[in-house]
C-alpha atoms as a PDB file:
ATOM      1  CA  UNK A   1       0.000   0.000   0.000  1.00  0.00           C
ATOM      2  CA  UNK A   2       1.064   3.570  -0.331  1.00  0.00           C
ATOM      3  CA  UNK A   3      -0.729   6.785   0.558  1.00  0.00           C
ATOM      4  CA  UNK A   4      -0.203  10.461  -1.604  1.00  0.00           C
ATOM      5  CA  UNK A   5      -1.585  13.224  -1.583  1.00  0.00           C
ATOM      6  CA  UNK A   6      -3.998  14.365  -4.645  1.00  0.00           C
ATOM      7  CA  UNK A   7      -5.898  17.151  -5.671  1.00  0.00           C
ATOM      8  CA  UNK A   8      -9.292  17.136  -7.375  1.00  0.00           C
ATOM      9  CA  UNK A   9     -10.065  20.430  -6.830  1.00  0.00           C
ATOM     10  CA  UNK A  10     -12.485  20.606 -10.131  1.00  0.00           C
ATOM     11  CA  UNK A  11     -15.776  18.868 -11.327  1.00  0.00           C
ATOM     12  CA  UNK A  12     -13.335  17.538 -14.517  1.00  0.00           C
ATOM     13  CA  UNK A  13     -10.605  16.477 -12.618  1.00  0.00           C
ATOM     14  CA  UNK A  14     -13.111  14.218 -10.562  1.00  0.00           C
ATOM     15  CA  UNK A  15     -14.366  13.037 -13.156  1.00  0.00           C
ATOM     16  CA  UNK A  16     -11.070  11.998 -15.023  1.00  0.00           C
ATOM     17  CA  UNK A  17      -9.693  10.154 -12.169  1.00  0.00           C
ATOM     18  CA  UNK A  18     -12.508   8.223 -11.362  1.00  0.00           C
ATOM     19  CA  UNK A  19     -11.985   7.081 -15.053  1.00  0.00           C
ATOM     20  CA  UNK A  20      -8.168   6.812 -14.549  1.00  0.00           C
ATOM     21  CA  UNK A  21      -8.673   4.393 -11.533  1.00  0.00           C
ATOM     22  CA  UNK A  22     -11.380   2.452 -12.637  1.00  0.00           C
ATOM     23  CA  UNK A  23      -9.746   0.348 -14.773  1.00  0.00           C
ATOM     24  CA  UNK A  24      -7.972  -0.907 -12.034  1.00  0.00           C
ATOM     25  CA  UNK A  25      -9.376  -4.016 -10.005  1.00  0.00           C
ATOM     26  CA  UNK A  26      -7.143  -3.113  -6.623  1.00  0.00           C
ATOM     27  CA  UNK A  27      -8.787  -0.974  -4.269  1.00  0.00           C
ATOM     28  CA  UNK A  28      -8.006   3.204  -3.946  1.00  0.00           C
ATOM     29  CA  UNK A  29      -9.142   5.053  -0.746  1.00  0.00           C
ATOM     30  CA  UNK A  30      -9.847   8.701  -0.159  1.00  0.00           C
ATOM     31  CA  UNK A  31      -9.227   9.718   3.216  1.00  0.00           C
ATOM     32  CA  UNK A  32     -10.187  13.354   4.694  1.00  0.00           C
ATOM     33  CA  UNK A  33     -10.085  13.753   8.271  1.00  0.00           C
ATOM     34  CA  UNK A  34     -12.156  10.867   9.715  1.00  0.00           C
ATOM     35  CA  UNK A  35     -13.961   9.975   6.396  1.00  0.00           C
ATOM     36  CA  UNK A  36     -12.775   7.489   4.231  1.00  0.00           C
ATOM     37  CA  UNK A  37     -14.556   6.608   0.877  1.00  0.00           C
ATOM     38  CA  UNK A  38     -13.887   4.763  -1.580  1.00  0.00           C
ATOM     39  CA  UNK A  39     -11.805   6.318  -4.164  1.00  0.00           C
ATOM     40  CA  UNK A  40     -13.963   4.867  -7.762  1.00  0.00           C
ATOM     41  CA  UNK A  41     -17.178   6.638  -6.525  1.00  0.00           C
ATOM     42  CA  UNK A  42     -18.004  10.220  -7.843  1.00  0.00           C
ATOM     43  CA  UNK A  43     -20.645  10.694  -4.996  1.00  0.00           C
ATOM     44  CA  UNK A  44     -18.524   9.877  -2.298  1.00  0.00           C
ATOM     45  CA  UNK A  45     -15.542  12.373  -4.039  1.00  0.00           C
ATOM     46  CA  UNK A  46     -18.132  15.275  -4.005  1.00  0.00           C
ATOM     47  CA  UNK A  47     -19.114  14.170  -0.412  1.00  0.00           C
ATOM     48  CA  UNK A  48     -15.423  15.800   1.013  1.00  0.00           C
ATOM     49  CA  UNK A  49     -13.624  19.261   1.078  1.00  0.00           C
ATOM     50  CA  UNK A  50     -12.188  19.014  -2.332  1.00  0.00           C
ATOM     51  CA  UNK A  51     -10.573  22.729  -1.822  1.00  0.00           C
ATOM     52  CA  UNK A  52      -7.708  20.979   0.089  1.00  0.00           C
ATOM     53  CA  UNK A  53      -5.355  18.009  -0.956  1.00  0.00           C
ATOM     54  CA  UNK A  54      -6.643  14.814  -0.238  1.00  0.00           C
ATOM     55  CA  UNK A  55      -4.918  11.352   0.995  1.00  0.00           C
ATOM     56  CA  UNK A  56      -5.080   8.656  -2.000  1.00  0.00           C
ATOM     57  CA  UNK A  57      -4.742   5.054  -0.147  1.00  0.00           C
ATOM     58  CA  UNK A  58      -3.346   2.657  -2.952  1.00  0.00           C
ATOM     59  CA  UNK A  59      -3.477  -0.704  -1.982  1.00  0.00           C
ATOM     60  CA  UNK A  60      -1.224  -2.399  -4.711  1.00  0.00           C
ATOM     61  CA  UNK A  61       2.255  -3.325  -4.723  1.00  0.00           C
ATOM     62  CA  UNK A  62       5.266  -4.173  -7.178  1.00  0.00           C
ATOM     63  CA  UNK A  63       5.481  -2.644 -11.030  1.00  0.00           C
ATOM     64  CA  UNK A  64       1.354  -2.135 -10.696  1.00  0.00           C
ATOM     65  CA  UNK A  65       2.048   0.443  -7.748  1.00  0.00           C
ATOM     66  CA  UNK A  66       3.792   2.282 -10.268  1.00  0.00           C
ATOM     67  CA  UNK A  67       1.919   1.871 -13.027  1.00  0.00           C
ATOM     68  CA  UNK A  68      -0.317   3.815 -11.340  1.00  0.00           C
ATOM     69  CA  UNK A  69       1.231   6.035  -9.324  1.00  0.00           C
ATOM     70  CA  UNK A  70       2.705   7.407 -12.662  1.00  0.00           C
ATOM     71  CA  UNK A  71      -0.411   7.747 -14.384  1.00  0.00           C
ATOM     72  CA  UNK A  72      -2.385   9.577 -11.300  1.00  0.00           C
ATOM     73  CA  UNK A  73       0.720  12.447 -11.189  1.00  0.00           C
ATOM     74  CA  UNK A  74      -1.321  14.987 -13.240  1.00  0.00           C
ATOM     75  CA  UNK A  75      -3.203  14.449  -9.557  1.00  0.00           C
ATOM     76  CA  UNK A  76      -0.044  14.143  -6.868  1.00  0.00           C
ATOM     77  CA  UNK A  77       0.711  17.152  -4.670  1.00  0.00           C
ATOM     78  CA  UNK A  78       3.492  17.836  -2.393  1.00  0.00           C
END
């Protein structure tokens, strides 16, 4: 597993990265405070304080950890 932080601060950028992510059958969790949702549903996305980064909970490992970590930085912040 291994945790980033993203930022979907825009209705398109939701909507792109629920599309990035979904083609993956590992799970991805959002976390934001004490909520944690999961990561492939729009609803859920729009249910958190998107004005602030975001923790990204990847649970994969080995070359399909970076697979995707490497697509999703268009999303990664510092």
């Amino acid at each position: 597993m291994k945790t980033v932080k993203v930022s979907l601060n825009s209705i398109d950028k939701v909507k792109t990265f629920v599309n990035d992510i979904s083609h993956y059958d590992f799970d991805f969790d959002l976390v934001s405070g004490r909520y944690v949702i999961d990561a492939k549903s729009i609803m859920g996305i729009f249910s958190l304080d998107l004005s602030r980064p975001i923790e990204l909970n990847i649970h994969a490992d080995g070359e399909k950890l970076d697979e995707v970590v490497s697509l999703l930085g268009k999303y990664i912040v510092e």
